[in-house]
N, C-alpha and C. Protein backbone atom coordinates (compact mmCIF):
# COMPACT_ATOMS: atom_id res chain seq x y z
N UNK A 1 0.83 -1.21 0.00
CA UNK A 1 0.00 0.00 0.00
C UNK A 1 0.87 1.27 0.00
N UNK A 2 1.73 1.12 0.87
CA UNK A 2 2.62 2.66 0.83
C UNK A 2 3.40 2.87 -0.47
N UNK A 3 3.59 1.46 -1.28
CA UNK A 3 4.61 1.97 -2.54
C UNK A 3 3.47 2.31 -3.36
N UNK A 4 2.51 1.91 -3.69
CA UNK A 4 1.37 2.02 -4.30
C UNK A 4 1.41 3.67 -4.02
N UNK A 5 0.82 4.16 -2.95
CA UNK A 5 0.73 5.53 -2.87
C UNK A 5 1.99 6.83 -2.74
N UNK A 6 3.10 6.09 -2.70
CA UNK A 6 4.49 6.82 -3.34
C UNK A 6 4.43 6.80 -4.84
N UNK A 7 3.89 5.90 -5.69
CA UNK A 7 4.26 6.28 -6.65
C UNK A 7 2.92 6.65 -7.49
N UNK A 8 1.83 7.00 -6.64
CA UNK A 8 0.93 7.84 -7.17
C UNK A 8 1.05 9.25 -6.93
N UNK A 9 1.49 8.99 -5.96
CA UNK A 9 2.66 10.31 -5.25
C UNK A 9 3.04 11.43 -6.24
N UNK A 10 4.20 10.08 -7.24
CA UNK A 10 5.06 10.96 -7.88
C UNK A 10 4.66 10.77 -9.11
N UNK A 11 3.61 10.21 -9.51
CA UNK A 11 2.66 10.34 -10.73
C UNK A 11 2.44 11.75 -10.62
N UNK A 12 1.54 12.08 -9.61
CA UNK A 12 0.97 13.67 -9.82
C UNK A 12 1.83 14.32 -10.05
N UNK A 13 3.05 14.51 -9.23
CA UNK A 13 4.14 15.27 -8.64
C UNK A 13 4.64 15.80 -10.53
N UNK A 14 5.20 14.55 -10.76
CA UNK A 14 5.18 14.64 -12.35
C UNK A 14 4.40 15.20 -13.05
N UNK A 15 3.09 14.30 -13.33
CA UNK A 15 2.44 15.35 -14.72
C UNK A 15 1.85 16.73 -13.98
N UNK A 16 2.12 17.40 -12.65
CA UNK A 16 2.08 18.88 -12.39
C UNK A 16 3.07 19.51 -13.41
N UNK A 17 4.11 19.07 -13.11
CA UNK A 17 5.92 19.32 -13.42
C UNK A 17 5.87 19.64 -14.80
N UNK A 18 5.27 18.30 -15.60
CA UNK A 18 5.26 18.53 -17.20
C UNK A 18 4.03 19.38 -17.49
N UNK A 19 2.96 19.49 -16.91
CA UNK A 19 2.21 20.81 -17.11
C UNK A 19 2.60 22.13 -17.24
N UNK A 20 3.08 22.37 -16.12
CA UNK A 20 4.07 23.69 -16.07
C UNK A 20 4.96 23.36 -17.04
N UNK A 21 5.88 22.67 -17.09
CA UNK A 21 6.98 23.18 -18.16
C UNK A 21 5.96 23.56 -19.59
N UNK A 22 5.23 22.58 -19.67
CA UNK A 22 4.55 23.02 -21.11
C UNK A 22 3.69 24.02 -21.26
N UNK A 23 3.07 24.93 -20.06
CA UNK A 23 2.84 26.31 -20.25
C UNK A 23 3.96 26.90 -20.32
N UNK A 24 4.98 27.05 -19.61
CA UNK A 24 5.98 27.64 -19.61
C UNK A 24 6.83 27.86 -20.69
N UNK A 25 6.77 26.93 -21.84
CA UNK A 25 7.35 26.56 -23.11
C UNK A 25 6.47 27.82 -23.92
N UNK A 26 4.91 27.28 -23.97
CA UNK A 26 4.31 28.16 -24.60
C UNK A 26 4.43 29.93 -24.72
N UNK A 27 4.68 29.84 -22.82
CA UNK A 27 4.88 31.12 -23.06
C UNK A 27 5.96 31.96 -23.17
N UNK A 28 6.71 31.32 -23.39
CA UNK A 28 8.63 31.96 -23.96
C UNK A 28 8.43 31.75 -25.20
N UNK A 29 7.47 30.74 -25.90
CA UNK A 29 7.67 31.11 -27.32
C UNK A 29 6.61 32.58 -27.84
N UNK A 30 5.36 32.77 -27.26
CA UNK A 30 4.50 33.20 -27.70
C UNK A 30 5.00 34.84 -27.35
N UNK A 31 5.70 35.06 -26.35
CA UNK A 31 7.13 36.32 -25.91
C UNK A 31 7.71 36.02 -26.95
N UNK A 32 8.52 35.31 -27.42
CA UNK A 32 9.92 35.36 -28.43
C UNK A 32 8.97 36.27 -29.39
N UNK A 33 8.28 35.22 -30.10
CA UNK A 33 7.49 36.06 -31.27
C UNK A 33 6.61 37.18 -31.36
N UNK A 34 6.03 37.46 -30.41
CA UNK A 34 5.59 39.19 -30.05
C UNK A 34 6.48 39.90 -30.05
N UNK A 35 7.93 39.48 -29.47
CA UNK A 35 9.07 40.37 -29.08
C UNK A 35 9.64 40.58 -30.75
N UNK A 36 10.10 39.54 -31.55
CA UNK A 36 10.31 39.61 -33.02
C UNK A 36 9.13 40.39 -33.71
N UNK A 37 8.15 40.28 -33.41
CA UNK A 37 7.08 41.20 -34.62
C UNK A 37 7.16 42.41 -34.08
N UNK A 38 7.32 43.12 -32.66
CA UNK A 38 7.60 44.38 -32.67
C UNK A 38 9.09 44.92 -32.98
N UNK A 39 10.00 44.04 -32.71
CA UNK A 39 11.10 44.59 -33.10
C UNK A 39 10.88 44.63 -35.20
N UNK A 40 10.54 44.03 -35.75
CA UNK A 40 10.26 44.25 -36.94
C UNK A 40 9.75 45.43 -37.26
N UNK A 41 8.62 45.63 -36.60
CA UNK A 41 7.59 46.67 -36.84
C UNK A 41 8.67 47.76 -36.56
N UNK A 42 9.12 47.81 -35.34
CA UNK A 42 9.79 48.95 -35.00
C UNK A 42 11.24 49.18 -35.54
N UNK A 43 11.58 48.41 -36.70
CA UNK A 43 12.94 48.77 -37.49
C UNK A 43 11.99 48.92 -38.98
N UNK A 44 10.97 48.58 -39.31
CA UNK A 44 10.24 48.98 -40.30
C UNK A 44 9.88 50.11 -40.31
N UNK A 45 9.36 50.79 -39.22
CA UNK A 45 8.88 52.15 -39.27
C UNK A 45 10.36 53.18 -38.85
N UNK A 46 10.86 53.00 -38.44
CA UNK A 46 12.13 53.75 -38.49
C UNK A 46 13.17 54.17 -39.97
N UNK A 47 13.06 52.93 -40.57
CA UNK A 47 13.72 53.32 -41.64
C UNK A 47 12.88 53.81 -42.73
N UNK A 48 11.67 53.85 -42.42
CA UNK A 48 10.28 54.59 -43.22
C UNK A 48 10.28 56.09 -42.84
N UNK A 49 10.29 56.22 -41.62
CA UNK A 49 10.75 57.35 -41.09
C UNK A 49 11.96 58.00 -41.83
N UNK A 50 13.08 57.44 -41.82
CA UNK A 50 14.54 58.12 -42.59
C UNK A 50 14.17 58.06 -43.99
N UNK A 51 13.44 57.52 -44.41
CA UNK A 51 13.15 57.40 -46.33
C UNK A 51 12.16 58.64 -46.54
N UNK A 52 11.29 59.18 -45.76
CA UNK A 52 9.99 59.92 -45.57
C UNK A 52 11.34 61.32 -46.11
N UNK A 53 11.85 61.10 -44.32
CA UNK A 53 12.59 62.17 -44.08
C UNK A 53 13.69 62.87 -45.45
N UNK A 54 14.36 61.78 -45.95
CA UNK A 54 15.26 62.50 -46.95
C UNK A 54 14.60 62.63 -48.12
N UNK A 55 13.18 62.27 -48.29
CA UNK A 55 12.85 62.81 -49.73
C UNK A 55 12.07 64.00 -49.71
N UNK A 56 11.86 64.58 -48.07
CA UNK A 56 11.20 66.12 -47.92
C UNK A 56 12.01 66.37 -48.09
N UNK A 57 13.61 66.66 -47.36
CA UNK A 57 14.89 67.88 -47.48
C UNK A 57 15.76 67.72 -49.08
N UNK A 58 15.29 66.32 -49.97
CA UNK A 58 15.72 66.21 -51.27
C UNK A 58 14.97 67.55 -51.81
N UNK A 59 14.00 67.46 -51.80
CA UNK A 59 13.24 68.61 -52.53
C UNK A 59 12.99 69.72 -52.38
């Protein structure tokens, strides 16, 4: 009976463990890629900005 309930024990103990890691996965990726689409956005509009900019003082 007691190994029985040690290793239901560490059944739970476990798939808690792999729960969390696998939110945790999700959410470092679903950060990575928000973090990449604003850094995009925000080197897209910057150099839109400098292209804007030198074709007012071209003219």
């Amino acid at each position: 009976l007691t190994k029985r309930i040690e290793k239901t024990w560490f059944i739970r103990i476990y798939s808690n463990f792999e729960r969390n890691v696998s939110q945790l996965h999700r959410a470092i990726e679903i950060s990575v890629s928000t973090n990449h689409v604003w850094r995009e956005r925000k080197e897209t509009t910057r150099v839109n900005f400098r292209r804007n900019a030198k074709r007012h003082t071209a003219t």
